[in-house]
Structures are given as C-alpha cells and as structure tokens.
N, C-alpha and C. Protein backbone atom coordinates (compact mmCIF):
# COMPACT_ATOMS: atom_id res chain seq x y z
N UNK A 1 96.88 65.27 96.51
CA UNK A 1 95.55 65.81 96.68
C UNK A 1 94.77 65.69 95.39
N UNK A 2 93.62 65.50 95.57
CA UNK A 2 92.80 65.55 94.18
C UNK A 2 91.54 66.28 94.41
N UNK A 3 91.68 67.25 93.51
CA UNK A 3 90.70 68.66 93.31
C UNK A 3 91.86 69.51 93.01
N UNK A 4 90.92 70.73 93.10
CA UNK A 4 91.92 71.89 92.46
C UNK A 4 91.55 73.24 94.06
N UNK A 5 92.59 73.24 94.12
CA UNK A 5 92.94 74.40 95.27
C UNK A 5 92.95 75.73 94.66
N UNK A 6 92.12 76.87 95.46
CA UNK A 6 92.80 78.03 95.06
C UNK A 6 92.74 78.74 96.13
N UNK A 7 93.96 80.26 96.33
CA UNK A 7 93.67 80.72 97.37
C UNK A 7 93.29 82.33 97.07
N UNK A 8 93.32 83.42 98.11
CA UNK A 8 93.06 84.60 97.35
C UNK A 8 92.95 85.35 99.30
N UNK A 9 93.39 86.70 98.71
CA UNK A 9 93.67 87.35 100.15
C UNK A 9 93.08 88.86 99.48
N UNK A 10 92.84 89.47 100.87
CA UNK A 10 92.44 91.09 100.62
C UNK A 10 92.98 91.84 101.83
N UNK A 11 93.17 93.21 101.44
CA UNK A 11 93.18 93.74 102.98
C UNK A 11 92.61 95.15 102.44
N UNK A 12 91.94 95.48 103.68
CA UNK A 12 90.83 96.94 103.46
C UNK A 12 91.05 98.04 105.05
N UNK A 13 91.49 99.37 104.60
CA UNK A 13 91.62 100.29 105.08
C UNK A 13 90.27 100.58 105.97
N UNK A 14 90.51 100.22 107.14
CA UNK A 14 89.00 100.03 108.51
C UNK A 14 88.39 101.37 108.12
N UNK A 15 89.02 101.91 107.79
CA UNK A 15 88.54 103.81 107.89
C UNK A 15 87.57 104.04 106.52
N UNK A 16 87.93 103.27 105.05
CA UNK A 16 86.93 103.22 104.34
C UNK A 16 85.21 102.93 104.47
N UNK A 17 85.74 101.37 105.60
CA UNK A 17 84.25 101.02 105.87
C UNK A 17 83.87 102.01 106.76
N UNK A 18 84.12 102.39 107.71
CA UNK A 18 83.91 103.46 108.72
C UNK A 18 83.01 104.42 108.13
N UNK A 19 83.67 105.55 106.84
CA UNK A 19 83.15 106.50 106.43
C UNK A 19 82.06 105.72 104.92
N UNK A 20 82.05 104.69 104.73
CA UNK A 20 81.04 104.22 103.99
C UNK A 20 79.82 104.01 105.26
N UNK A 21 79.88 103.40 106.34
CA UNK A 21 78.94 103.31 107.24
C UNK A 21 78.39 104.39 107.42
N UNK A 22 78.97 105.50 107.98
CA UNK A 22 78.56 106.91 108.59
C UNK A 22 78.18 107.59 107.31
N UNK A 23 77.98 107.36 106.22
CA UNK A 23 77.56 107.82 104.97
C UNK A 23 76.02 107.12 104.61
N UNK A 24 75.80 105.93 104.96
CA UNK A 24 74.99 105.12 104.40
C UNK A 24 74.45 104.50 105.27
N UNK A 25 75.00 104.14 106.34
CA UNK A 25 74.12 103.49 107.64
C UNK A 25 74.17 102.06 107.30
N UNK A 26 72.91 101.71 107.79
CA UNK A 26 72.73 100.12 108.25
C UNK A 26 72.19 99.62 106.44
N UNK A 27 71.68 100.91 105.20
CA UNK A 27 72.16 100.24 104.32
C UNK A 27 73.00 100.11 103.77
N UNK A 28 74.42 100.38 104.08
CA UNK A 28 75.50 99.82 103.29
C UNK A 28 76.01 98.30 104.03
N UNK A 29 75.59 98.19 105.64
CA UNK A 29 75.59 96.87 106.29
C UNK A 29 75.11 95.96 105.38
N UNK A 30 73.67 96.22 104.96
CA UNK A 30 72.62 94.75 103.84
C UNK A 30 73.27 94.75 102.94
N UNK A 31 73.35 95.66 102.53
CA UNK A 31 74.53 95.46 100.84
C UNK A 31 75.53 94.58 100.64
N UNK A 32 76.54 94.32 101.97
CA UNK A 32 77.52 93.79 101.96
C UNK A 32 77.64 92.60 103.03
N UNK A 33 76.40 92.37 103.99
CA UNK A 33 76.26 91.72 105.21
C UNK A 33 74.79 90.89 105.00
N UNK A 34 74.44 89.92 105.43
CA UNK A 34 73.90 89.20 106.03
C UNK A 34 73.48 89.38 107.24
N UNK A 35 71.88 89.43 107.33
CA UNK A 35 71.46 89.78 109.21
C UNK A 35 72.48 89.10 109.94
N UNK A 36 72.46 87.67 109.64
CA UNK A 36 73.37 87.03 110.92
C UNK A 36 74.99 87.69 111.05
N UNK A 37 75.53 88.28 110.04
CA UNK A 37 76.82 88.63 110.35
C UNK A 37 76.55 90.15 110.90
N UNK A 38 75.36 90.82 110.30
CA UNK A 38 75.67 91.83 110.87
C UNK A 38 75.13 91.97 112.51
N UNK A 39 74.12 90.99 112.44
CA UNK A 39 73.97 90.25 114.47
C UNK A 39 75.22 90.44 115.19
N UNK A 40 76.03 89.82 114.21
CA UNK A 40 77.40 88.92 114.93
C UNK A 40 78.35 90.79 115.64
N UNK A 41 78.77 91.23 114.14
CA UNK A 41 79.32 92.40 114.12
C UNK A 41 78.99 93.43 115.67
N UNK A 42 77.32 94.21 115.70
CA UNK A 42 77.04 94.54 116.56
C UNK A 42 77.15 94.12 117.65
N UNK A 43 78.08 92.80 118.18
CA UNK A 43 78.42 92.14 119.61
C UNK A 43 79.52 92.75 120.02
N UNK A 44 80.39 92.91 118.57
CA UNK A 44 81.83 93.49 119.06
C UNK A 44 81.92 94.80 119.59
N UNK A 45 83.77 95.14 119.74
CA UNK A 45 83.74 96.04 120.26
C UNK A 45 83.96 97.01 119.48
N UNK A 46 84.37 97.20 118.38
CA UNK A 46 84.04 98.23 117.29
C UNK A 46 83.79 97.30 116.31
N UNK A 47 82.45 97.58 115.98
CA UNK A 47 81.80 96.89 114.75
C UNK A 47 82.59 97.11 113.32
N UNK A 48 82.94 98.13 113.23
CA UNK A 48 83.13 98.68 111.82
C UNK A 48 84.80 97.56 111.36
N UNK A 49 85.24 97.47 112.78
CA UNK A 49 86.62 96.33 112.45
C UNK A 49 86.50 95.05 112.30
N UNK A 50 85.10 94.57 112.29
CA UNK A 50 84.03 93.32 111.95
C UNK A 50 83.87 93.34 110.46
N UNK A 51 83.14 94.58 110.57
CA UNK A 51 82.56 94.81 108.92
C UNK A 51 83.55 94.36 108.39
N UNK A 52 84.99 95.11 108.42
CA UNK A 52 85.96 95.60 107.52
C UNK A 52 86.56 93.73 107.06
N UNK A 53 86.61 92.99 108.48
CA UNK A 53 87.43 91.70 108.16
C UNK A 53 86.71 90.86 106.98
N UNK A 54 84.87 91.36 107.24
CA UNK A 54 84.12 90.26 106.52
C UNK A 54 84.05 90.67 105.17
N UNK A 55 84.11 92.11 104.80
CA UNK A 55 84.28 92.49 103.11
C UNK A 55 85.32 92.46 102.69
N UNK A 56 86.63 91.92 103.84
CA UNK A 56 87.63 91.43 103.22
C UNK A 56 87.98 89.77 103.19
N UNK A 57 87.02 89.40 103.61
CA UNK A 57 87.22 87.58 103.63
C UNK A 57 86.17 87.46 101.97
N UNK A 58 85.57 88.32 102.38
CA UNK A 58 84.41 88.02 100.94
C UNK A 58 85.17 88.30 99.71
N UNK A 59 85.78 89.40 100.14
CA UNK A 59 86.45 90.11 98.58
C UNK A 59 87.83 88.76 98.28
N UNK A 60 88.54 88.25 99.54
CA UNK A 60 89.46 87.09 99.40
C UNK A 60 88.70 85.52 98.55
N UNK A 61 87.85 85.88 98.54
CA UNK A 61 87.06 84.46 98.28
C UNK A 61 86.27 84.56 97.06
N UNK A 62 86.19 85.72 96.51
CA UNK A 62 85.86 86.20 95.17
C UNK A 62 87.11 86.14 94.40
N UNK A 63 88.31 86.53 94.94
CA UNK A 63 89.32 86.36 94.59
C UNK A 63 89.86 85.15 93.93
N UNK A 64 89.80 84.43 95.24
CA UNK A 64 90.23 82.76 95.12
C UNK A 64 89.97 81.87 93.86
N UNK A 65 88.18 82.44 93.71
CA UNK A 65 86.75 82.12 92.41
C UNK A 65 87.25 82.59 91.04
N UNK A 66 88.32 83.87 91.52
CA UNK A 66 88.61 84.37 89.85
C UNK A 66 87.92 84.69 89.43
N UNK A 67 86.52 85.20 90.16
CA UNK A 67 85.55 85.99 89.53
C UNK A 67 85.09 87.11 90.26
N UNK A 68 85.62 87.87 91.32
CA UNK A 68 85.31 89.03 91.28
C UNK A 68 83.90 88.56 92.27
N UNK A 69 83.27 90.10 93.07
CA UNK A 69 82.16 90.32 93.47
C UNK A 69 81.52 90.58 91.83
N UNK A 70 80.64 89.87 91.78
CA UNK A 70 79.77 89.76 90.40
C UNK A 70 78.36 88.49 90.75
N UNK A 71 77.75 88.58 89.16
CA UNK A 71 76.66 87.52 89.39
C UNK A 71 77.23 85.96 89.52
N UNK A 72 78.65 85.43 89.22
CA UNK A 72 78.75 84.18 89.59
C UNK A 72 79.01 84.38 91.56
N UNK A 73 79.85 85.15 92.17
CA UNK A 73 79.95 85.48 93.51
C UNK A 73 79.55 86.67 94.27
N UNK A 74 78.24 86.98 94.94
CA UNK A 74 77.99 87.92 95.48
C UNK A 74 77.90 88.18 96.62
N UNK A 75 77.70 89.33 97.66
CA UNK A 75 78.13 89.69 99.03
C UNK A 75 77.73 88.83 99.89
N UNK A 76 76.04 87.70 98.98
CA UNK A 76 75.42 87.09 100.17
C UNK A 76 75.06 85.87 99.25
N UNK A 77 76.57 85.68 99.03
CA UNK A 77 76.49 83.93 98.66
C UNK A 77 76.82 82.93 99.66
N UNK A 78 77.52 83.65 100.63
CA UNK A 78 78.69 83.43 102.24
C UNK A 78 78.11 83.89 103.29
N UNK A 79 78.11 83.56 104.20
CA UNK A 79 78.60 84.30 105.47
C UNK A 79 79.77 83.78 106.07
N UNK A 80 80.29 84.96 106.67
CA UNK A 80 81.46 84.99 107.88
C UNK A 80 81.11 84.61 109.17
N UNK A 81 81.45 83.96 109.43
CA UNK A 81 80.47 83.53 111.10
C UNK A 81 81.57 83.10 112.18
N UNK A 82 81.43 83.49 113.48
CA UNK A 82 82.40 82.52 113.87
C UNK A 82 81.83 81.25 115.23
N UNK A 83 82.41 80.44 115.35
CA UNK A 83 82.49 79.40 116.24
C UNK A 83 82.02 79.36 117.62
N UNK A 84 81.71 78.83 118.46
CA UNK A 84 82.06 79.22 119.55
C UNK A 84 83.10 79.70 119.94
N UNK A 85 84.53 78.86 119.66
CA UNK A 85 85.61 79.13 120.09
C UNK A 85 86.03 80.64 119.47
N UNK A 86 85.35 81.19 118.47
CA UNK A 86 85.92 82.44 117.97
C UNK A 86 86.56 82.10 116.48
N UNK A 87 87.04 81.19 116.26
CA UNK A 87 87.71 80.92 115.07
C UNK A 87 86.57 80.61 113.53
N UNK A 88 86.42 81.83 112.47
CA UNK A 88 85.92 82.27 111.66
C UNK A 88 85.98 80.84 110.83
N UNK A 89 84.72 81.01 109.88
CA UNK A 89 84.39 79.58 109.48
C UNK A 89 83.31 80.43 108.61
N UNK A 90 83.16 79.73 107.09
CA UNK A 90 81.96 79.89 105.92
C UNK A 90 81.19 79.01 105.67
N UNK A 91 80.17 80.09 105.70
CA UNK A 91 78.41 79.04 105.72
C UNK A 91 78.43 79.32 104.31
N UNK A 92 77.99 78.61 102.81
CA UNK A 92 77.34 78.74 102.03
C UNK A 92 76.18 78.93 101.99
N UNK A 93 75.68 80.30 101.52
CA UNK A 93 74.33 80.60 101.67
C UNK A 93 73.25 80.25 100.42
N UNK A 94 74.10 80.79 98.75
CA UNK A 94 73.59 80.19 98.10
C UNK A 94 74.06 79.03 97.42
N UNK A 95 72.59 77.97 97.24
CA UNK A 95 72.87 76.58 97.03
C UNK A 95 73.36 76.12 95.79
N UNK A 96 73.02 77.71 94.84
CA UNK A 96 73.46 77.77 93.26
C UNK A 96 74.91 77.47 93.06
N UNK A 97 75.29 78.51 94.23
CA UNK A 97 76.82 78.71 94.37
C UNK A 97 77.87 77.75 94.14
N UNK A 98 78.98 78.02 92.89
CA UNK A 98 80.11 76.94 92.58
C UNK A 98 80.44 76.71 94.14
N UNK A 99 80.22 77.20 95.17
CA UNK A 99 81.04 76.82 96.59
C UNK A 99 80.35 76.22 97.11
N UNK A 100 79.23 75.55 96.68
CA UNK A 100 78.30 74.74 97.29
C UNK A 100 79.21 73.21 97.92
N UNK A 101 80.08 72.86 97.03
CA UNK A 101 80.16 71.15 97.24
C UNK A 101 81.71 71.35 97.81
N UNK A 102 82.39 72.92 97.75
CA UNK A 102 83.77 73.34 98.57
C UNK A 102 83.78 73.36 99.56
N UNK A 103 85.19 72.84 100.04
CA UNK A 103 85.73 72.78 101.07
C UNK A 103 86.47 74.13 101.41
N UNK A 104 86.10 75.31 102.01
CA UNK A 104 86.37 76.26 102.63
C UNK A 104 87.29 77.07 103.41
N UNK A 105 88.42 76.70 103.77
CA UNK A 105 89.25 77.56 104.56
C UNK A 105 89.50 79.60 105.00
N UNK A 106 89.42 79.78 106.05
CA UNK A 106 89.33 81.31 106.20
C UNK A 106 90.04 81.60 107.03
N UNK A 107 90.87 82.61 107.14
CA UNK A 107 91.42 83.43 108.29
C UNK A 107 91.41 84.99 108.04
N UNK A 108 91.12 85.51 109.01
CA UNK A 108 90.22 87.42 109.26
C UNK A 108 91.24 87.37 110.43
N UNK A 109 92.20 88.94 110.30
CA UNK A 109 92.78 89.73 111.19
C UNK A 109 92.26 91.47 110.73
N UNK A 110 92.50 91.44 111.91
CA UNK A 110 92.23 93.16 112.41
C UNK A 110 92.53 93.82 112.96
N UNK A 111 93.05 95.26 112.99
CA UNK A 111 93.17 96.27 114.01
C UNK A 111 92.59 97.48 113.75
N UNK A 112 93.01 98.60 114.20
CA UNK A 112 92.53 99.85 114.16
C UNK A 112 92.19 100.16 112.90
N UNK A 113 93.56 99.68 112.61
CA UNK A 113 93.85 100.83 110.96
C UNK A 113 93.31 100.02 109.58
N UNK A 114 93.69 98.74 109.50
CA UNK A 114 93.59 97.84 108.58
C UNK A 114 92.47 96.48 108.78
N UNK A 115 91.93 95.52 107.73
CA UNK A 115 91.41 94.50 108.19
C UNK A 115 91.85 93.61 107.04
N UNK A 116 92.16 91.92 107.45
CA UNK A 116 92.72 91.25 106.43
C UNK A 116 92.34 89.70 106.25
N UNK A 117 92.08 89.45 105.17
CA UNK A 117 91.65 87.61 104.76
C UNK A 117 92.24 87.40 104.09
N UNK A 118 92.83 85.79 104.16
CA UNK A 118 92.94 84.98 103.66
C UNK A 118 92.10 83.91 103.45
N UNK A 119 91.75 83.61 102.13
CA UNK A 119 90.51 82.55 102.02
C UNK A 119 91.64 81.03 100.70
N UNK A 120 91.35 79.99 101.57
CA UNK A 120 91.46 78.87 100.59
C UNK A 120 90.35 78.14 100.13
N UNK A 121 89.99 77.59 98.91
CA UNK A 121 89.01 77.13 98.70
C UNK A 121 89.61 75.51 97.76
N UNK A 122 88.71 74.54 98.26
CA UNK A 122 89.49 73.31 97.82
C UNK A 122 88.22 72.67 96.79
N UNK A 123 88.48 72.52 95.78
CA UNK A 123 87.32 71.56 94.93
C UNK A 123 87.64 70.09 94.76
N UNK A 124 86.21 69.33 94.98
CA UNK A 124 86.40 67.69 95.05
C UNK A 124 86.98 67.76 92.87
C-alpha cells in the first residue's frame, strides 16, 4: 500500500448524550451535529442512540488525526450519514480539512447502554 493508514475507535455511554440533550436541547445537537445528521438522527427510533454513534465516529476520527476535537478537526468538519442501504459513510464538509483528499472508512454500533466507532483513514 502506499500512503499512510491510521485508525482510531471511541465508545460513549448513550446515557451521557441523553442527559447532555435533556440539559441543553437541540443546542447541544448544533454543537456536535450537522442539520443533515441531525435530519438523519430524528428518523430513528431513539435519536439520542444516533447522536451517541456520531460523537463517537467523530471523536474515532479525531483520534485516527492524532489531533483531538480541536481547530485542526472539529464537530463539523464530517458528517455521519448513511446510505441507502443503511451502511454509515463520511462526507467531508470542510474543504480546508487534512481529510479532504482521504480515503475514509467507518463503522457505528449501538445499543441501549453504549455507542461505538471505528474510523480508518487512508492518505494518498
């Protein structure tokens, strides 16, 4: 292979975002969401296990960057989006962004209690 691979994973307690939501409302959604993800979110059947996968695919992919949610990677450099088929996929939002010219990989699980990403990111 030629580029440099990195990967980076998170997992976040559903019940944090929960009581950050019910604390803060639809602004702690903008803070950390994108209209279109938080579009997406409000389809499901508990939103807050939406939220939870996408501030953990984000926080996996800040990871990956080695830089942290900060000014080189922020909440709405990405979106989480998914497919028709359902299978989660990243839009680069900003064009500044080192992830502009990356090749992307994502996987988001969830349940009640927990929410979890794995993000690979591949550079030419």
């Amino acid at each position: 292979m030629s580029g440099v691979q990195d990967i980076g994973v998170d997992i976040v307690d559903v019940d944090r975002i929960r009581v950050s939501y019910e604390r803060y409302g639809d602004r702690f959604l903008f803070k950390i969401l994108t209209e279109e993800e938080i579009a997406s979110c409000r389809k499901k059947g508990d939103m807050i296990q939406s939220v939870a996968a996408r501030f953990a695919a984000k926080e996996a992919l800040s990871k990956a960057l080695g830089c942290g949610i900060s000014k080189k990677f922020s909440w709405h450099s990405v979106e989480i989006l998914n497919a028709l088929n359902g299978k989660p996929y990243v839009r680069v939002v900003d064009n500044s962004s080192t992830l502009k010219n990356a090749s992307i990989k994502i996987s988001l699980t969830h349940d009640k209690r927990y929410a979890a990403s794995v993000a690979m990111i591949s550079f030419p």
